[in-house]
N, C-alpha and C. Protein backbone atom coordinates (compact mmCIF):
# COMPACT_ATOMS: atom_id res chain seq x y z
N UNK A 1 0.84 -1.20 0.00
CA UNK A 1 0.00 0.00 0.00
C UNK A 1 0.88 1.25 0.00
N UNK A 2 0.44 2.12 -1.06
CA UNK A 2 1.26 3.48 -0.90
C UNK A 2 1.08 4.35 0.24
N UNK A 3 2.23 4.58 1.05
CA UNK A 3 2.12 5.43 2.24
C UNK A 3 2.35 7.07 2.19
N UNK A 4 1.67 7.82 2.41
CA UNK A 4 1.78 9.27 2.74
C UNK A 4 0.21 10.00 2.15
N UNK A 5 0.12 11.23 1.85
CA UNK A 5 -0.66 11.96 1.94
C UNK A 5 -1.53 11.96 0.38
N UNK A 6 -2.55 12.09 0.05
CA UNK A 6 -2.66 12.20 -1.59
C UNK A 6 -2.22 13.16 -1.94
N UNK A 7 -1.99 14.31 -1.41
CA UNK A 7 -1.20 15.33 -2.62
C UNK A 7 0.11 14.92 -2.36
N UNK A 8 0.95 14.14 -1.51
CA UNK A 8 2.43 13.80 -2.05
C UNK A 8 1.98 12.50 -2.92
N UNK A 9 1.36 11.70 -2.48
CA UNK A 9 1.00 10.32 -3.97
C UNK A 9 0.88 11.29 -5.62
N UNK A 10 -0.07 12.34 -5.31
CA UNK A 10 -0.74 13.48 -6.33
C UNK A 10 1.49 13.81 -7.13
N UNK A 11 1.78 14.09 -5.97
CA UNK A 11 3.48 14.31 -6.33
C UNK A 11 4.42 13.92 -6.50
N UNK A 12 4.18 12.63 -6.80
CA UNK A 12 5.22 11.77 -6.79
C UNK A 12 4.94 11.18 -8.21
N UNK A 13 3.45 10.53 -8.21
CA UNK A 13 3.02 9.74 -9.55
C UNK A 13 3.33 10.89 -10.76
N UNK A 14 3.17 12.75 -10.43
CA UNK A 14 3.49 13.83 -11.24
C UNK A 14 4.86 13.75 -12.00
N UNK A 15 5.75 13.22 -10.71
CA UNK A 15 7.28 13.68 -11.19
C UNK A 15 7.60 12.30 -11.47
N UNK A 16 6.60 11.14 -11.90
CA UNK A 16 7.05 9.74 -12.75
C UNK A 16 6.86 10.33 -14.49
N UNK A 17 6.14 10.70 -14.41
CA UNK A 17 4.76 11.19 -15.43
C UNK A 17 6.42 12.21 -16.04
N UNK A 18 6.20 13.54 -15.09
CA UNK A 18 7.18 14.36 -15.89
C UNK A 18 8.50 13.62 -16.44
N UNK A 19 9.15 12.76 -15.61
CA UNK A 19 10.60 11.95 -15.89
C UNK A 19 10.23 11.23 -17.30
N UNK A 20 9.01 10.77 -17.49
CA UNK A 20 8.53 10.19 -18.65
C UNK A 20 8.42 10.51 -19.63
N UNK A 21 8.10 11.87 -19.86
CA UNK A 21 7.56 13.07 -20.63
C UNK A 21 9.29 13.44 -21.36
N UNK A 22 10.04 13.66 -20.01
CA UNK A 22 11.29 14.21 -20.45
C UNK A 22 12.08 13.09 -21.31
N UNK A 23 11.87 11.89 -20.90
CA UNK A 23 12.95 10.61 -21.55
C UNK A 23 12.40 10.54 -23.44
N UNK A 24 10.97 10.45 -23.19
CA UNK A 24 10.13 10.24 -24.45
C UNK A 24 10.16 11.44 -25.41
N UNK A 25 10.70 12.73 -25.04
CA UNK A 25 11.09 13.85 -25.84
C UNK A 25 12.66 13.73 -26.72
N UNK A 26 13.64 12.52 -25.56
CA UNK A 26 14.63 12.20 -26.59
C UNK A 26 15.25 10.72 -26.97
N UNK A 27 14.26 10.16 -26.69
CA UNK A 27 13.99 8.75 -26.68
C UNK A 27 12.77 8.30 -27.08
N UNK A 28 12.81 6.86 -28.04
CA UNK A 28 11.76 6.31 -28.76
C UNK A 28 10.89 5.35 -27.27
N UNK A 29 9.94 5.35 -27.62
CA UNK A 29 9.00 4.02 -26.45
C UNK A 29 9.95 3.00 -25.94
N UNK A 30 10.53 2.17 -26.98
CA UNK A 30 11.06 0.82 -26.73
C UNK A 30 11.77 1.61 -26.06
N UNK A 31 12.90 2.26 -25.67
CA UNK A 31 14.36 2.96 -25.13
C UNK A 31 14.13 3.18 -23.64
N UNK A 32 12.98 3.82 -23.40
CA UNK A 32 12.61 4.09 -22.15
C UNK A 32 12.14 3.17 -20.98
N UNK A 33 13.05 2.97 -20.07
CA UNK A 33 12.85 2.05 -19.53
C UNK A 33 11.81 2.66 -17.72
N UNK A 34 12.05 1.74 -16.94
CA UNK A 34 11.76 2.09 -15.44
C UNK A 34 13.25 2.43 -15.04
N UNK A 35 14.24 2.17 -15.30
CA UNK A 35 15.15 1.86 -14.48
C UNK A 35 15.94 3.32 -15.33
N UNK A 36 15.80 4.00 -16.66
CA UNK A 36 15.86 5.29 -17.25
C UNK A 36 15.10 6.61 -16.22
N UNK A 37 13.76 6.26 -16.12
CA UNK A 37 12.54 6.95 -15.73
C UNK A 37 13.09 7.13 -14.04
N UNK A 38 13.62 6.23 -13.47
CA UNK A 38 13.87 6.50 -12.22
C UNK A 38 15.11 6.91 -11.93
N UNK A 39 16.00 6.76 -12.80
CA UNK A 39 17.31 7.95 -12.98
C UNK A 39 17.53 9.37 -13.20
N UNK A 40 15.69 9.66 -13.54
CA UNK A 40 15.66 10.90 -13.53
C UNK A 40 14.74 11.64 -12.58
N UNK A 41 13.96 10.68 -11.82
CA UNK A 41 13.07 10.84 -10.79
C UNK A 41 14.17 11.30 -8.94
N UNK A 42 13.43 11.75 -7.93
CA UNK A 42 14.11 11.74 -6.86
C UNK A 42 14.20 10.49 -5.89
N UNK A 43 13.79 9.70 -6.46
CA UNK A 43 13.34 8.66 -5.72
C UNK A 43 13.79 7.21 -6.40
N UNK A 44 13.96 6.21 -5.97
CA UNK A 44 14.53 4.64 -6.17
C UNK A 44 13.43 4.32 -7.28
N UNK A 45 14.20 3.35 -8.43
CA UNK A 45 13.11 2.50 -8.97
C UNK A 45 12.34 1.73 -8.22
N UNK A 46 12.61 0.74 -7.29
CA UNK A 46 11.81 0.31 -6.52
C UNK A 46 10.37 0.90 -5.75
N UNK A 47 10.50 2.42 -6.10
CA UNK A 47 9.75 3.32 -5.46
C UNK A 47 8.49 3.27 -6.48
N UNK A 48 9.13 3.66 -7.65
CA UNK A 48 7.87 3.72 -8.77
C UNK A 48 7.22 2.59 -8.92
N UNK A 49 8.24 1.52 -8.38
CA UNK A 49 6.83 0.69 -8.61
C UNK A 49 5.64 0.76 -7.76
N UNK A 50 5.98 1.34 -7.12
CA UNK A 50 4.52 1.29 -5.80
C UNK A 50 3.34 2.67 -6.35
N UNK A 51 3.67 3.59 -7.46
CA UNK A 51 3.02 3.91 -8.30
C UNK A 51 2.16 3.55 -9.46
N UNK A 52 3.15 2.66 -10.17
CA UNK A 52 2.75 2.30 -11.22
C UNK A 52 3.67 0.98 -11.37
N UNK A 53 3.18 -0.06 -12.01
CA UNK A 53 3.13 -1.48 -12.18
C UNK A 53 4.15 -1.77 -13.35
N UNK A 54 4.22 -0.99 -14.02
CA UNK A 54 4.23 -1.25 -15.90
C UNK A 54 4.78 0.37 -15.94
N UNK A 55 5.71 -0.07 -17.08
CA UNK A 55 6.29 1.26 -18.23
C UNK A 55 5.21 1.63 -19.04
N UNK A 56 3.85 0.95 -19.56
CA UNK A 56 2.81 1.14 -20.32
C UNK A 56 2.16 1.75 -19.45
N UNK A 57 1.87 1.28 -17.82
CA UNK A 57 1.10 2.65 -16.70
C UNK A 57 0.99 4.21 -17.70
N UNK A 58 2.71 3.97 -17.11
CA UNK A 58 3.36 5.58 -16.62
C UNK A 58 3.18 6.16 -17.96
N UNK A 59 2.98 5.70 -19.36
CA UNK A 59 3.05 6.37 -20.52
C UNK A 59 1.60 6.43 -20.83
N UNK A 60 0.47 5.60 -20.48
CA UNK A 60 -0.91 5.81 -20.36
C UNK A 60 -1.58 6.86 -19.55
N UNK A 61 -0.64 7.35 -18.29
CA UNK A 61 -0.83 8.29 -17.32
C UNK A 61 -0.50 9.83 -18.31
N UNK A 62 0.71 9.62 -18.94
CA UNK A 62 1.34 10.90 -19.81
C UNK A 62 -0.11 11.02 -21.53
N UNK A 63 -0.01 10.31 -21.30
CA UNK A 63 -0.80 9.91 -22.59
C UNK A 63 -2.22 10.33 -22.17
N UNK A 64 -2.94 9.82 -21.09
CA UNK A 64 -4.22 10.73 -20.34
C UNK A 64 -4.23 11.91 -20.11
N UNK A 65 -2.94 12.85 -19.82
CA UNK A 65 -2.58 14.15 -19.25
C UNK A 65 -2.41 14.90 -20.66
N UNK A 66 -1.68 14.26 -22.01
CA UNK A 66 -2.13 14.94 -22.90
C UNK A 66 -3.92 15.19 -23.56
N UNK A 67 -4.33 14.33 -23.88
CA UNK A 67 -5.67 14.61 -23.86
C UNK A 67 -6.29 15.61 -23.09
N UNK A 68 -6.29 15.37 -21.52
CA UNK A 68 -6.76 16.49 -20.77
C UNK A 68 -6.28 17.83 -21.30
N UNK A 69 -5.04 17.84 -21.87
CA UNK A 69 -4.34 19.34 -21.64
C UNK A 69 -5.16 19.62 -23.35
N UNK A 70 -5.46 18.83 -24.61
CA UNK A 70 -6.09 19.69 -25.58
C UNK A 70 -7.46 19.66 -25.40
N UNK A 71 -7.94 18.97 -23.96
CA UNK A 71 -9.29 19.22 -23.62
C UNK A 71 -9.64 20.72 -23.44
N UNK A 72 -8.69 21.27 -22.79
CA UNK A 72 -8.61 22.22 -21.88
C UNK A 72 -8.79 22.97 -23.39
N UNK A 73 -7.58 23.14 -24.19
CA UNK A 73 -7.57 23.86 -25.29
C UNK A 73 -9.17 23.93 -26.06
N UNK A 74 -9.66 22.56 -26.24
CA UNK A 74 -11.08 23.19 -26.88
C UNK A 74 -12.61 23.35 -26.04
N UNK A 75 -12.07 23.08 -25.01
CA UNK A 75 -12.88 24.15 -24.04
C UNK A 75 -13.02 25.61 -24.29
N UNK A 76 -11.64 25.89 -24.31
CA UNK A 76 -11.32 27.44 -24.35
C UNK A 76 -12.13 27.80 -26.14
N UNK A 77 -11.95 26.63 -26.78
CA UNK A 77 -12.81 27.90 -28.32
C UNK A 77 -14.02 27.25 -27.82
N UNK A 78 -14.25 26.26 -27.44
CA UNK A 78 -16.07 26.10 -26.93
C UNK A 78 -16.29 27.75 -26.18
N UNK A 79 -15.90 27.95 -25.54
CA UNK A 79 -16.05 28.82 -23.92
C UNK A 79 -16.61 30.46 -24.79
N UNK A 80 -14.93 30.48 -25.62
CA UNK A 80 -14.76 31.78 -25.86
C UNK A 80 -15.25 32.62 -27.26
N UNK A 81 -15.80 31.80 -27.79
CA UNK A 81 -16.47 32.11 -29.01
C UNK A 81 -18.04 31.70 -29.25
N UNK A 82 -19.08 33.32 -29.62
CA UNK A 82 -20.32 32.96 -29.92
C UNK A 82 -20.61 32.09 -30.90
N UNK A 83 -19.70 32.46 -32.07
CA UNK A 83 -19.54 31.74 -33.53
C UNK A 83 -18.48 32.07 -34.22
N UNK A 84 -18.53 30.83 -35.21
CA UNK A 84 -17.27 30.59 -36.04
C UNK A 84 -17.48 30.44 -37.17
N UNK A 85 -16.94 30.51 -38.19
CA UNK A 85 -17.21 29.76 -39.49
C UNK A 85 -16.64 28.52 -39.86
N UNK A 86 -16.41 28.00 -40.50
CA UNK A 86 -15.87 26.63 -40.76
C UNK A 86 -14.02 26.81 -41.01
N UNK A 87 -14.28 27.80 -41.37
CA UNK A 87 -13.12 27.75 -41.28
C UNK A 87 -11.90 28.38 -40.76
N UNK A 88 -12.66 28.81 -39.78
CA UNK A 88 -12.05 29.60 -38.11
C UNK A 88 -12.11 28.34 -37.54
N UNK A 89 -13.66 27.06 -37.43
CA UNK A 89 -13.44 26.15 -36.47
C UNK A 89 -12.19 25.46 -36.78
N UNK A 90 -11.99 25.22 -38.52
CA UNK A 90 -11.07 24.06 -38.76
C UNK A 90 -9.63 24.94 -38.07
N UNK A 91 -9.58 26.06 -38.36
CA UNK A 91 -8.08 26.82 -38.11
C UNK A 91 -8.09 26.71 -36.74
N UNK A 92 -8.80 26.63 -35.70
CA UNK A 92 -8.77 26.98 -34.32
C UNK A 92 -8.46 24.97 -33.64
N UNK A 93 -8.77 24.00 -34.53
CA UNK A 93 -8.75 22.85 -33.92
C UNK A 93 -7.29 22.59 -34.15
N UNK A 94 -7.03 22.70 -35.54
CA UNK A 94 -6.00 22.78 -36.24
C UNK A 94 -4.83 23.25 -35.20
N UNK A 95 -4.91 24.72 -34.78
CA UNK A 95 -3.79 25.03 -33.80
C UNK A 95 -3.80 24.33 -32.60
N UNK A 96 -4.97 23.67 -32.01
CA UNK A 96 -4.83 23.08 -30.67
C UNK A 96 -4.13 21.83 -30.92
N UNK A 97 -4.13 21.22 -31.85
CA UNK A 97 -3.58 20.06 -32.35
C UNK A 97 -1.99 20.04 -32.25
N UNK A 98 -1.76 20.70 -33.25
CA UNK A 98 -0.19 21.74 -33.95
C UNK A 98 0.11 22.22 -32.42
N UNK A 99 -0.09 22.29 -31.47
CA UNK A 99 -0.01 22.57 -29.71
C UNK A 99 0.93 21.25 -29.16
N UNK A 100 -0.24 19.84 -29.75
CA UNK A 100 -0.22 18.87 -28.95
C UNK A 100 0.92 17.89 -29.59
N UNK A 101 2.06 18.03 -30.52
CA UNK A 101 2.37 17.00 -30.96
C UNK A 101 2.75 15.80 -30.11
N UNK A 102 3.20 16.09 -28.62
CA UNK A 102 3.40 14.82 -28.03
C UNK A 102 2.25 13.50 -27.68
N UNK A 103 0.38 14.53 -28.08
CA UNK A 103 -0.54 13.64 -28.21
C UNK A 103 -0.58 12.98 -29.30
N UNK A 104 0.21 13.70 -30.61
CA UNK A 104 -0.21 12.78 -31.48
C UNK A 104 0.99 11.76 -31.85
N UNK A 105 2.10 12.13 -31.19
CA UNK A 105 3.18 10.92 -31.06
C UNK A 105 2.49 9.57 -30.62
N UNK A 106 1.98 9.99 -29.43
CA UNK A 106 1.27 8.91 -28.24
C UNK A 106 0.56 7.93 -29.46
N UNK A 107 -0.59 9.03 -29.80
CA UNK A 107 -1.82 7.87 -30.49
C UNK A 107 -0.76 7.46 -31.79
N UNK A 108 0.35 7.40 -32.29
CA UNK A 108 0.86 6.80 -33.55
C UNK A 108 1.80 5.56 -33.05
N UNK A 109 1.49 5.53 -31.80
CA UNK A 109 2.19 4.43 -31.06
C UNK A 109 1.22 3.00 -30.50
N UNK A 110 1.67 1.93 -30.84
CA UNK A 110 0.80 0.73 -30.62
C UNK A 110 0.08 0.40 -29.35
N UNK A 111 -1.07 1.31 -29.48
CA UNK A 111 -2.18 1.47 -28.07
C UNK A 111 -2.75 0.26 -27.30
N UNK A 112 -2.68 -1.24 -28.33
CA UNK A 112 -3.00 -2.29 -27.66
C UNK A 112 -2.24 -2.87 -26.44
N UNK A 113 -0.62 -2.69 -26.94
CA UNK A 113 -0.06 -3.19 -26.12
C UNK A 113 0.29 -2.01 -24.73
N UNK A 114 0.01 -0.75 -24.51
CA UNK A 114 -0.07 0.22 -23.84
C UNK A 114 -1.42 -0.27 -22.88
N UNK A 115 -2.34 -0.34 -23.22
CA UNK A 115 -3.38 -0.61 -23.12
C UNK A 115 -3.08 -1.75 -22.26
N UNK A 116 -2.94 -2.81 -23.04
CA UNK A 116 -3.20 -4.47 -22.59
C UNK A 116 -2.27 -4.70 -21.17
N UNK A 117 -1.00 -3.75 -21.01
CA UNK A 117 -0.17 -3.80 -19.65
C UNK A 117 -0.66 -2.64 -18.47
N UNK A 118 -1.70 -2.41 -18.66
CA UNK A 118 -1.84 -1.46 -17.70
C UNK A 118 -3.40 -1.76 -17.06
N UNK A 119 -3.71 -1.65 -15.24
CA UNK A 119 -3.95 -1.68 -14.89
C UNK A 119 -5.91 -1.65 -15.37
N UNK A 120 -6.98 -2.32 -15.31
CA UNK A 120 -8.13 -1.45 -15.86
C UNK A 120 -8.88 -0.27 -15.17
N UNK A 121 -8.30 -0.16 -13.84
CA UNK A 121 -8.34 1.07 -13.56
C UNK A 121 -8.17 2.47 -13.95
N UNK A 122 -6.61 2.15 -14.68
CA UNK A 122 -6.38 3.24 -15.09
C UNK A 122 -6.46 3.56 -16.78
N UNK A 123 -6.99 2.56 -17.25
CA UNK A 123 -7.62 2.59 -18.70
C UNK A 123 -8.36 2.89 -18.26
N UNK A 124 -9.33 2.57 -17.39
CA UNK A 124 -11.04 3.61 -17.23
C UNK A 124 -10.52 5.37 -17.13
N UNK A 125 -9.40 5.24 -16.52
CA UNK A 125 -9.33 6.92 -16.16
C UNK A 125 -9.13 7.36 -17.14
N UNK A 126 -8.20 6.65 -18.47
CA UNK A 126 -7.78 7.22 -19.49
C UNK A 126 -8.64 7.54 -20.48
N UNK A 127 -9.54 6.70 -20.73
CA UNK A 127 -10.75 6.29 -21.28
C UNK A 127 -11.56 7.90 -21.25
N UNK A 128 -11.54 7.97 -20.08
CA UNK A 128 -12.43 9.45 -19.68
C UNK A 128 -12.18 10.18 -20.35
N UNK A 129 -10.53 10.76 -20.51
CA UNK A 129 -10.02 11.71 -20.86
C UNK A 129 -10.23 11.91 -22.41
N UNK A 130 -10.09 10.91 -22.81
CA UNK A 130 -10.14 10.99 -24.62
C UNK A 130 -11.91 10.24 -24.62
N UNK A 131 -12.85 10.25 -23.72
CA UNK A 131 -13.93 10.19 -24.32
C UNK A 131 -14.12 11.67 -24.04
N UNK A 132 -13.97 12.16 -23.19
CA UNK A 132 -14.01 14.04 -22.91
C UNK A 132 -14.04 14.67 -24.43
N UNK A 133 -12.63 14.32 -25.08
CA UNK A 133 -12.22 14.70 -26.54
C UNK A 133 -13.18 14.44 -27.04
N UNK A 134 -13.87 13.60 -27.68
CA UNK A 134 -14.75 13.36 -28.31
C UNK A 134 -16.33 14.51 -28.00
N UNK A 135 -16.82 14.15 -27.12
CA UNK A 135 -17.49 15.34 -26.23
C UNK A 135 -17.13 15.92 -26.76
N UNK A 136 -16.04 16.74 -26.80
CA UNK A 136 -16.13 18.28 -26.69
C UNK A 136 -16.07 18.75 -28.50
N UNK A 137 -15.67 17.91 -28.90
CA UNK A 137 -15.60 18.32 -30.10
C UNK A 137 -17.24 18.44 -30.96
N UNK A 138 -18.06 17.25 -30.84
CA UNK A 138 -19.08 16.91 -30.90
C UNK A 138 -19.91 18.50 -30.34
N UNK A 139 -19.59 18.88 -29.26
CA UNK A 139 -20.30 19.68 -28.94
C UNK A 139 -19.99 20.98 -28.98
N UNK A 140 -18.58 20.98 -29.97
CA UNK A 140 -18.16 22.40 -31.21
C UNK A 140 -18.68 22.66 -32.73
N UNK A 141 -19.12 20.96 -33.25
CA UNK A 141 -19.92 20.72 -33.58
C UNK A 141 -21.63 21.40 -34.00
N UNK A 142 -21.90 21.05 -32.68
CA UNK A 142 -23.00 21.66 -32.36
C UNK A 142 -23.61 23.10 -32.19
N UNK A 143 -22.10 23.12 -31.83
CA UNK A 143 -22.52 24.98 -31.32
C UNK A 143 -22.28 25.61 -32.57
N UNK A 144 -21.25 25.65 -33.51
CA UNK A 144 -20.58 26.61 -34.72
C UNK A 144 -21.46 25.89 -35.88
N UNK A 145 -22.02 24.40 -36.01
CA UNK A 145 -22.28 24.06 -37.98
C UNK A 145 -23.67 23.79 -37.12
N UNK A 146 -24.77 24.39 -37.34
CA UNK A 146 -25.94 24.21 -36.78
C UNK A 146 -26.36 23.49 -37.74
N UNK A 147 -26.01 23.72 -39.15
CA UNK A 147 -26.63 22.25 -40.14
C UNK A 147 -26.53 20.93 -40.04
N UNK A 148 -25.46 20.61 -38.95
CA UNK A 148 -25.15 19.05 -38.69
C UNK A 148 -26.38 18.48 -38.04
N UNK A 149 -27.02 17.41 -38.23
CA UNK A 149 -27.65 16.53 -37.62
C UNK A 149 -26.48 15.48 -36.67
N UNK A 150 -27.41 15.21 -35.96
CA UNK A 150 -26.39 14.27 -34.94
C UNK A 150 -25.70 13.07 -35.92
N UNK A 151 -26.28 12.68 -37.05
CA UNK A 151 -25.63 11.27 -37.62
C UNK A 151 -24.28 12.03 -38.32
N UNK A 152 -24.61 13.61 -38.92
CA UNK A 152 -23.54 14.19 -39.31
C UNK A 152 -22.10 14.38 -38.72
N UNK A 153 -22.57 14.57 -37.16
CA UNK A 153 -21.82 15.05 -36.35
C UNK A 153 -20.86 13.72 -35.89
N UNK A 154 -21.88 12.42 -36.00
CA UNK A 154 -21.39 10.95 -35.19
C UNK A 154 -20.30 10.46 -36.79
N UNK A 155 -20.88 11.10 -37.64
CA UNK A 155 -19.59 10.85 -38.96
C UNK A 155 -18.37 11.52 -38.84
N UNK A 156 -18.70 12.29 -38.60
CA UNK A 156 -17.76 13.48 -38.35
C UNK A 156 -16.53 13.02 -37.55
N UNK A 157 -17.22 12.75 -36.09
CA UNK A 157 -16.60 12.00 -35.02
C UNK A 157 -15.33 11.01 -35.25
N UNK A 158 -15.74 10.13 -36.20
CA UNK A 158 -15.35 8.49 -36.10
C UNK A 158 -14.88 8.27 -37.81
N UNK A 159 -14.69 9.60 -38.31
CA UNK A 159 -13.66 10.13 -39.24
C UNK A 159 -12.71 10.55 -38.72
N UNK A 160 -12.76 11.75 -38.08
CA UNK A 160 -11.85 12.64 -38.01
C UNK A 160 -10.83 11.64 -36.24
N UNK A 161 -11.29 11.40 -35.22
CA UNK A 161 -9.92 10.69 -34.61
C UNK A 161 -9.26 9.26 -35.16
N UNK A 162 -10.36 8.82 -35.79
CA UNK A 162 -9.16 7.76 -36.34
C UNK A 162 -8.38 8.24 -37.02
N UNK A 163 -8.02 9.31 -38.15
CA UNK A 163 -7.24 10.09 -38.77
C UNK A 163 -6.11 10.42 -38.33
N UNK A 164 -6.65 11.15 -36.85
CA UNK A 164 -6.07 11.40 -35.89
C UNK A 164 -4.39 10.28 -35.61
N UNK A 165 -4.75 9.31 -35.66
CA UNK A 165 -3.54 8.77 -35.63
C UNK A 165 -2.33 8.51 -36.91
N UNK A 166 -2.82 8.84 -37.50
CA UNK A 166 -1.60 8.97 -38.58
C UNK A 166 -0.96 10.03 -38.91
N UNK A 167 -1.77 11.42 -38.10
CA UNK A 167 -0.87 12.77 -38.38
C UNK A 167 0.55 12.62 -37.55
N UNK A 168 0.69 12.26 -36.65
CA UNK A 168 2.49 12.23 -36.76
C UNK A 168 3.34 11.81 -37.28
N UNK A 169 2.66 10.26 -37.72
CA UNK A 169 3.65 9.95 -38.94
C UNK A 169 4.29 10.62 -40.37
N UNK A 170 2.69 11.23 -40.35
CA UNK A 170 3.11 11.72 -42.00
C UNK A 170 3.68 13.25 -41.62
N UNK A 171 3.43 13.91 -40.84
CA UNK A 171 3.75 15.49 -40.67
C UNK A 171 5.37 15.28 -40.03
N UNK A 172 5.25 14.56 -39.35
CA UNK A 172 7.16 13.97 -38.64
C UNK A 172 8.20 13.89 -39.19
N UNK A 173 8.03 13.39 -40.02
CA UNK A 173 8.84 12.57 -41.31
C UNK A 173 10.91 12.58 -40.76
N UNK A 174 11.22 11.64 -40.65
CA UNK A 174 12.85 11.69 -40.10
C UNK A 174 13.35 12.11 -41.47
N UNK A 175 15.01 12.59 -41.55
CA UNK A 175 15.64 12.70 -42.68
C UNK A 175 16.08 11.07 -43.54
N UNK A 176 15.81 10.28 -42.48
CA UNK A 176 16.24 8.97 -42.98
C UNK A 176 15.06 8.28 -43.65
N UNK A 177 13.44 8.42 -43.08
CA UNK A 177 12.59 8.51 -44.39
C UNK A 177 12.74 9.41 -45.60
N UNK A 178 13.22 10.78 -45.55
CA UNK A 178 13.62 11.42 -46.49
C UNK A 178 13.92 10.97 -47.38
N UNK A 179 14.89 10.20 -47.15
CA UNK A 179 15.96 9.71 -48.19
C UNK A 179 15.22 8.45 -48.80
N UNK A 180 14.96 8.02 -48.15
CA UNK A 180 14.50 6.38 -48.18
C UNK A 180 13.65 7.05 -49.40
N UNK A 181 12.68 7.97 -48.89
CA UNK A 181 11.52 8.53 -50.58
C UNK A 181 11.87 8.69 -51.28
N UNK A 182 12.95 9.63 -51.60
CA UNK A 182 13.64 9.69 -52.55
C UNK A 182 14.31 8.94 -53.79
N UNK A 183 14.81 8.35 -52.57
CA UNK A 183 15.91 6.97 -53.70
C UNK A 183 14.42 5.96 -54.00
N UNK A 184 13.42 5.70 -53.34
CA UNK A 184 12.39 5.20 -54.02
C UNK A 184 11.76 5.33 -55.27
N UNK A 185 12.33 6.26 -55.15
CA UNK A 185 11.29 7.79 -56.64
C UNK A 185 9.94 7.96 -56.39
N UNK A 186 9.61 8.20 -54.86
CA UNK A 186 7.71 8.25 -54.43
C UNK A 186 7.79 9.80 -54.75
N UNK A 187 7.25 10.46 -55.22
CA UNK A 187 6.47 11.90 -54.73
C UNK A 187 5.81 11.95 -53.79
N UNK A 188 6.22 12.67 -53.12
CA UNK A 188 5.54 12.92 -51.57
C UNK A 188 5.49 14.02 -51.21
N UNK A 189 4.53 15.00 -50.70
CA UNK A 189 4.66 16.42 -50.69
C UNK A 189 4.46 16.13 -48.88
N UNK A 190 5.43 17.33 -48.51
CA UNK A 190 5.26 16.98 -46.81
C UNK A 190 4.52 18.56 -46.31
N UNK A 191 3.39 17.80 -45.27
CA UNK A 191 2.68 19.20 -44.91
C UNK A 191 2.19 19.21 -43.31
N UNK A 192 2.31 20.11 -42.65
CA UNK A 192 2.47 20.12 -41.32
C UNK A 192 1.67 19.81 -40.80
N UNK A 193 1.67 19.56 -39.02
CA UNK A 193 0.26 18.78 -38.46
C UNK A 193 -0.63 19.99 -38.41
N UNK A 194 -0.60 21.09 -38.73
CA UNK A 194 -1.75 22.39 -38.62
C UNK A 194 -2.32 22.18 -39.87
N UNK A 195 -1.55 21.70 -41.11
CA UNK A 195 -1.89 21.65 -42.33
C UNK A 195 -2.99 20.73 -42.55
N UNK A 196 -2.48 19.25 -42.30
CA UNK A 196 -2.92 18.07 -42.43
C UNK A 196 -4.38 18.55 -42.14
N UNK A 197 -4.32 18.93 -40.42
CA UNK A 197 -5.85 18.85 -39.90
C UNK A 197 -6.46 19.96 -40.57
N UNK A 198 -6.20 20.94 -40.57
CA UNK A 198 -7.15 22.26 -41.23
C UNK A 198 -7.69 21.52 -42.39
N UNK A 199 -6.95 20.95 -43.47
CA UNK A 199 -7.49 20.33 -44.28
C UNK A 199 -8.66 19.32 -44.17
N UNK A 200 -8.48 18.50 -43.41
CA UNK A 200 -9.25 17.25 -43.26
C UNK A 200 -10.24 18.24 -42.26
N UNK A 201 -10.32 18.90 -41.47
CA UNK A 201 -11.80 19.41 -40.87
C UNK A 201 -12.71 20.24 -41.88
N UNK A 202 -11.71 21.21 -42.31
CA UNK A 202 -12.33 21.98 -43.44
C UNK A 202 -13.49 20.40 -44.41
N UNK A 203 -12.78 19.75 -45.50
CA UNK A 203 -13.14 18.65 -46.03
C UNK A 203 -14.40 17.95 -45.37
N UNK A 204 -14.48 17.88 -43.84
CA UNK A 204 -15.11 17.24 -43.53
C UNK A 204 -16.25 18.06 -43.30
N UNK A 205 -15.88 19.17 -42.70
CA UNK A 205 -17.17 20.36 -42.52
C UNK A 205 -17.83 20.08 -43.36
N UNK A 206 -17.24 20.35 -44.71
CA UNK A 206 -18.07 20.64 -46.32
C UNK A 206 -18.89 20.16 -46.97
């Protein structure tokens, strides 16, 4: 049983989460270990485990905290705008996105096995967070394209996040895919994650 107060549990599981955040900014998934994560933490690996169980936890925990944080973001154009046009909404999702690239790293990363090692507790919590996303968008939706019917809006939906996971791949692109296109002879035009999405919401508005 974890011993001390919930806002030090609240502070401790934070600064697993941040050590996580920091390793995964210069390090791929596979690279990052517990025994990395707690070299950068104040505290023993042995410690984190009494946090979190699994390296898939602690990146499902970072991975929930992004969601929340572009929740927050389309709250704020829910909140702060009477109306939009379509293509203020697409430009305004577009930048919250182009905000989030470490969310869309997350979702271009193999969610089953993230998923399948972690606790179902804390898949329910996570669950929340990116059903929130959905919500809120649905109900930007609602407020700015008053022509949508709900089946419009439920298309809309279950288009646009599955999509969602392939914008880091293609907007990312390493110099070593670079090349790889090249010497292929593919044409490939490369266009940013503000690009990608403005496009595909605009498209989908329409």
């Amino acid at each position: 049983m974890i011993k001390g107060t919930s806002e030090l549990i609240s502070q401790r599981r934070e600064e697993i989460i941040n050590a996580c955040e920091q390793l995964y900014q210069e390090m791929s998934f596979k690279d990052v270990t517990i025994k990395e994560i707690g070299n950068v933490t104040s505290f023993s690996r042995p410690t984190i485990y009494n946090y979190f169980e699994t390296k898939e936890e602690i990146f499902l925990a970072l991975y929930e905290r992004e969601y929340y944080r572009w929740n927050k973001a389309l709250e704020g154009i829910l909140n702060d705008n009477e109306s939009l046009s379509a293509e203020d909404l697409a430009d305004m999702i577009a930048q919250s996105l182009g905000d989030r690239v470490q969310l869309l790293r997350l979702l271009s990363m193999n969610n089953y096995d993230m998923e399948a090692n972690s606790r179902p507790e804390l898949l329910v919590s996570f669950k929340k967070a990116y059903g929130r996303s959905k919500e809120l968008v649905a109900e930007l939706l609602k407020k700015f394209c008053l022509k949508k019917d709900e089946s419009e809006i439920k298309r809309f939906i279950y288009t646009f996040f599955p999509f969602m996971f392939g914008i880091y791949p293609y907007a990312m692109v390493t110099d070593k895919q670079r090349t790889a296109m090249k010497e292929a002879g593919i044409s490939y035009t490369y266009y940013s994650v503000y690009e990608l999405t403005y496009n595909c919401i605009l498209k989908l508005l329409n």
